[in-house]
Protein backbone atom coordinates (compact mmCIF):
# COMPACT_ATOMS: atom_id res chain seq x y z
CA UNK A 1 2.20 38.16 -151.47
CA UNK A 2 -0.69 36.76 -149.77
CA UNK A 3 -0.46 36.28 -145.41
CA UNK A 4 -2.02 32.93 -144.86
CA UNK A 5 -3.22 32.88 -141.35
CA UNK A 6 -1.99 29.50 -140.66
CA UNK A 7 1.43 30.68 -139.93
CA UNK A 8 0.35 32.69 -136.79
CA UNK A 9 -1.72 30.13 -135.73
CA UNK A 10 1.00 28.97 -133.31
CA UNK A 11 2.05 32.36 -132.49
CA UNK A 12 -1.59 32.90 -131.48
CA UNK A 13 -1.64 29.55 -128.99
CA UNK A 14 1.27 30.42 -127.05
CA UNK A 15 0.11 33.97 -126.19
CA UNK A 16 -3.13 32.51 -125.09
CA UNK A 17 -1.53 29.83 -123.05
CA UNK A 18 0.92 32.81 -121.55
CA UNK A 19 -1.97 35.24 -120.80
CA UNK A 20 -3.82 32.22 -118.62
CA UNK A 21 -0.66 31.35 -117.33
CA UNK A 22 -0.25 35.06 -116.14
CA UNK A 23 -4.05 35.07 -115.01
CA UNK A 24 -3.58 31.46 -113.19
CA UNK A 25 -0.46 32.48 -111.56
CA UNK A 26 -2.37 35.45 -109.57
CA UNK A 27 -4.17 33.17 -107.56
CA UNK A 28 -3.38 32.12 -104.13
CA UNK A 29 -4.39 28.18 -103.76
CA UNK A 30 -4.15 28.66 -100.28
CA UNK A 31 -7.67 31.09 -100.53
CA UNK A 32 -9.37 28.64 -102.92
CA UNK A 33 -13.10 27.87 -101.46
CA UNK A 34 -13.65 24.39 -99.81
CA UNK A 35 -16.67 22.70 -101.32
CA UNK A 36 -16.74 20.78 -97.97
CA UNK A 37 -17.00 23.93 -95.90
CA UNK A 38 -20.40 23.58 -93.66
CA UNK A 39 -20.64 20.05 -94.79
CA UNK A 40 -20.59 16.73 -92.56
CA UNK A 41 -16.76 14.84 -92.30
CA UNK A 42 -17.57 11.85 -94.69
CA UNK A 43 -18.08 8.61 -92.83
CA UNK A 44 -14.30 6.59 -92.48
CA UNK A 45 -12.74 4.17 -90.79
CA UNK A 46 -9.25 4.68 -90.77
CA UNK A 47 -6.11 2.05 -89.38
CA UNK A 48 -3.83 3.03 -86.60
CA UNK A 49 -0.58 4.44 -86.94
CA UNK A 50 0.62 4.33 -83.68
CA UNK A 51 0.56 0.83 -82.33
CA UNK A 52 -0.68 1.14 -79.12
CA UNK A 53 -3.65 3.59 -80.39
CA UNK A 54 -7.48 2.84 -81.58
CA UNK A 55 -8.05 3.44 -85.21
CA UNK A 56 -9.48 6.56 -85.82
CA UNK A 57 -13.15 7.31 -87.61
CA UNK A 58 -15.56 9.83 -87.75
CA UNK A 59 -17.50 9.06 -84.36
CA UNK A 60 -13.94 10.71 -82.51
CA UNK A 61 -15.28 14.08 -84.17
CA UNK A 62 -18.51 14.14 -82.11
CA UNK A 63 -18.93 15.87 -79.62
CA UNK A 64 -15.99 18.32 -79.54
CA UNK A 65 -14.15 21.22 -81.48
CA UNK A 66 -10.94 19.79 -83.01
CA UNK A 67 -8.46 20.10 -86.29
CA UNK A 68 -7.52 17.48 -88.45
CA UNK A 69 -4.36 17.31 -89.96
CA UNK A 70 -3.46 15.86 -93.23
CA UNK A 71 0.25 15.48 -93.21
CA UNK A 72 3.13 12.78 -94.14
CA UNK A 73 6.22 11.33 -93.41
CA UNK A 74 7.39 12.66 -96.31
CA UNK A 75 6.40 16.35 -96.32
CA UNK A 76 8.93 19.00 -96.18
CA UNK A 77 6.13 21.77 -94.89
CA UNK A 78 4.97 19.12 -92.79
CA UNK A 79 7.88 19.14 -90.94
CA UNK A 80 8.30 23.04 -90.87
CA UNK A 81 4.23 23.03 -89.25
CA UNK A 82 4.76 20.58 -86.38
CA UNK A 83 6.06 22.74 -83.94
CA UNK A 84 2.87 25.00 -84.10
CA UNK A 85 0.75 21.30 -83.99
CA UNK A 86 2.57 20.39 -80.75
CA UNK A 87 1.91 23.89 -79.40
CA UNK A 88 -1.59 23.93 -80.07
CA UNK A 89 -2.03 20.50 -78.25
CA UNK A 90 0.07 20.84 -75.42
CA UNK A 91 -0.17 24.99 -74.95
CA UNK A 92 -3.32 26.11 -76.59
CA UNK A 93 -5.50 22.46 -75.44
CA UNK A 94 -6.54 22.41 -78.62
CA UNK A 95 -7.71 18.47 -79.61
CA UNK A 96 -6.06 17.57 -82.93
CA UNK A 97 -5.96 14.46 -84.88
CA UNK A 98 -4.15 13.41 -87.56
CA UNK A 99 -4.33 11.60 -91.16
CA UNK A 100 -0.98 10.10 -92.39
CA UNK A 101 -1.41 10.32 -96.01
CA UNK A 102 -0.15 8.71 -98.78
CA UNK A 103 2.18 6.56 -96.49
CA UNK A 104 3.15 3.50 -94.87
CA UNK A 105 2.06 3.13 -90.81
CA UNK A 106 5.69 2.45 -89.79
CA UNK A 107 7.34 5.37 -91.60
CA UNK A 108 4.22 7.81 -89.83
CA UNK A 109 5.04 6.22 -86.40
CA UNK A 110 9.14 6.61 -86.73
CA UNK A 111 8.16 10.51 -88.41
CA UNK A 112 5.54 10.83 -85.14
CA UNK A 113 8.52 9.36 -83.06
CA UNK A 114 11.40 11.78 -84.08
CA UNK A 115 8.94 15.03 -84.11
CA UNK A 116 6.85 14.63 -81.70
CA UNK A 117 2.70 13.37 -81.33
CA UNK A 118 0.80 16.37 -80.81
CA UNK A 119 -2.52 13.51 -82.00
CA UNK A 120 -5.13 12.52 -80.36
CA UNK A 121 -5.39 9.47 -82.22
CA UNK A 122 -3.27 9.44 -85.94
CA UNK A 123 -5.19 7.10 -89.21
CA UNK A 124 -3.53 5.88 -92.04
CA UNK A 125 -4.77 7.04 -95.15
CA UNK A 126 -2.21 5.30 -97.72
CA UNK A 127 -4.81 5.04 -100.54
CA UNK A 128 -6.22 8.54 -100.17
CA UNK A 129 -10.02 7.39 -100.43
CA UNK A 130 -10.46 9.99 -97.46
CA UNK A 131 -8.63 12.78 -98.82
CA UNK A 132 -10.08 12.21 -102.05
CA UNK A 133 -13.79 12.79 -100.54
CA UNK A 134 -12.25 15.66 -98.37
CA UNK A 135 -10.66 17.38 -101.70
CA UNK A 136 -7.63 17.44 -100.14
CA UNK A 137 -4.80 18.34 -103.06
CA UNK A 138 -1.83 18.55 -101.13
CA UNK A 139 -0.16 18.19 -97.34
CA UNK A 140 -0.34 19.70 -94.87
CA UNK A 141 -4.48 20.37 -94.71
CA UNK A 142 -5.77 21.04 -91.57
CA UNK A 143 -9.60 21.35 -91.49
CA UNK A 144 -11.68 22.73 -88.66
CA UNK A 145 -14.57 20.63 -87.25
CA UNK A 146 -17.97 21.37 -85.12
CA UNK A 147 -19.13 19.44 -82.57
CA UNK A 148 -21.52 17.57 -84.97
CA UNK A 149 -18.43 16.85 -87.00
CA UNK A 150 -18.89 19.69 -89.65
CA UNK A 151 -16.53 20.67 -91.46
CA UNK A 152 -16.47 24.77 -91.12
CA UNK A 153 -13.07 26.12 -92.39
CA UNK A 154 -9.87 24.35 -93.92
CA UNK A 155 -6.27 25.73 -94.13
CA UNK A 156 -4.01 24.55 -96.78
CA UNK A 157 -0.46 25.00 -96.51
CA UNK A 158 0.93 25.09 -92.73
CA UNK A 159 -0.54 26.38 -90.14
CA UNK A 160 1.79 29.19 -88.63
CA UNK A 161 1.26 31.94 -85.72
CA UNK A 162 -0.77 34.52 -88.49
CA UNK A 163 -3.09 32.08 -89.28
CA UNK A 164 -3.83 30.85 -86.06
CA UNK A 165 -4.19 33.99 -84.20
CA UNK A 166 -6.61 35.72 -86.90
CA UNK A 167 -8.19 33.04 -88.50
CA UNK A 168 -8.41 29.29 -86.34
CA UNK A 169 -8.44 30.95 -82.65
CA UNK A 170 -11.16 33.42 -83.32
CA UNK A 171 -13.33 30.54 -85.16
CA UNK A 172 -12.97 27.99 -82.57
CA UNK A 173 -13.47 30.73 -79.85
CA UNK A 174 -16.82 31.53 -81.34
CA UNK A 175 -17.55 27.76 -82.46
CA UNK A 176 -17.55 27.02 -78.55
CA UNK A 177 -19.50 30.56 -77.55
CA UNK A 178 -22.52 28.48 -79.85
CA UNK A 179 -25.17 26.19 -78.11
């Protein structure tokens, strides 16, 4: 009787699929690389959220250390991350603005409403042509930005009191210590 190799031809796929699976699964997404990292924020325009607000663009980041938050109306972690945001803003003075992504203005303002507006100014990003040139692959992103509106370090997932205190404090601490 003769093996024909054929027959574990299947076999053979599914242990390669289950040995990347097993590989892919190691990694953290959270500690993949940002190919914007020391980069300039891409030139936008976004509208308002909040009625009674400018729209936001790119000239707000000159000039001044601040985070910007990708989140959504319709984030779970986005929700479980806001108190830190209105901490940071009202506790911590630290100058935040936000991107309302893949939503509607009115369902942003009523989320901003209920949870509070820790925002300088909030832009609607519905179609995600910003967070499609920011590489952004999921909410909440928060991304750290220079004076000269560079980007220098992104979070992905929510920002909590670990991450703050040993990553974003120390970073925008020595971002303002530079001339």
């Amino acid at each position: 009787m003769k093996i024909q190799p054929i027959k574990f031809l299947p076999v053979i796929i599914l242990l390669g699929i289950g040995i990347a699976f097993a590989f892919g699964l190691r990694n953290d997404p959270s500690k993949l690389a940002s190919t914007m990292i020391n980069k300039p924020w891409p030139d936008f325009t976004l509208e308002r959220v909040i009625a009674d607000q400018p729209a936001f663009s790119r000239e707000d980041l000159h000039g001044k250390i601040s985070l910007v938050n990708v989140f959504g109306s319709w984030c779970a972690a986005c929700v479980q991350e806001h108190p830190m945001l209105m901490r940071l803003a009202n506790r911590e003075g630290v100058i935040i603005y936000g991107i309302d992504w893949r939503d509607t203005a009115e369902a942003g303002s009523a989320w901003l409403e209920k949870y509070g507006n820790p925002y300088r100014k909030v832009g609607l990003d519905a179609n995600s042509r910003l967070a499609i040139d920011l590489g952004v692959t999921g909410a909440p992103e928060t991304f750290l930005v220079d004076k000269n509106a560079q980007i220098r370090f992104k979070v992905v997932g929510p920002i909590d009191e670990k991450i703050w205190t040993e990553q974003l404090k120390p970073m925008i601490q020595l971002l303002q210590n530079e001339t």
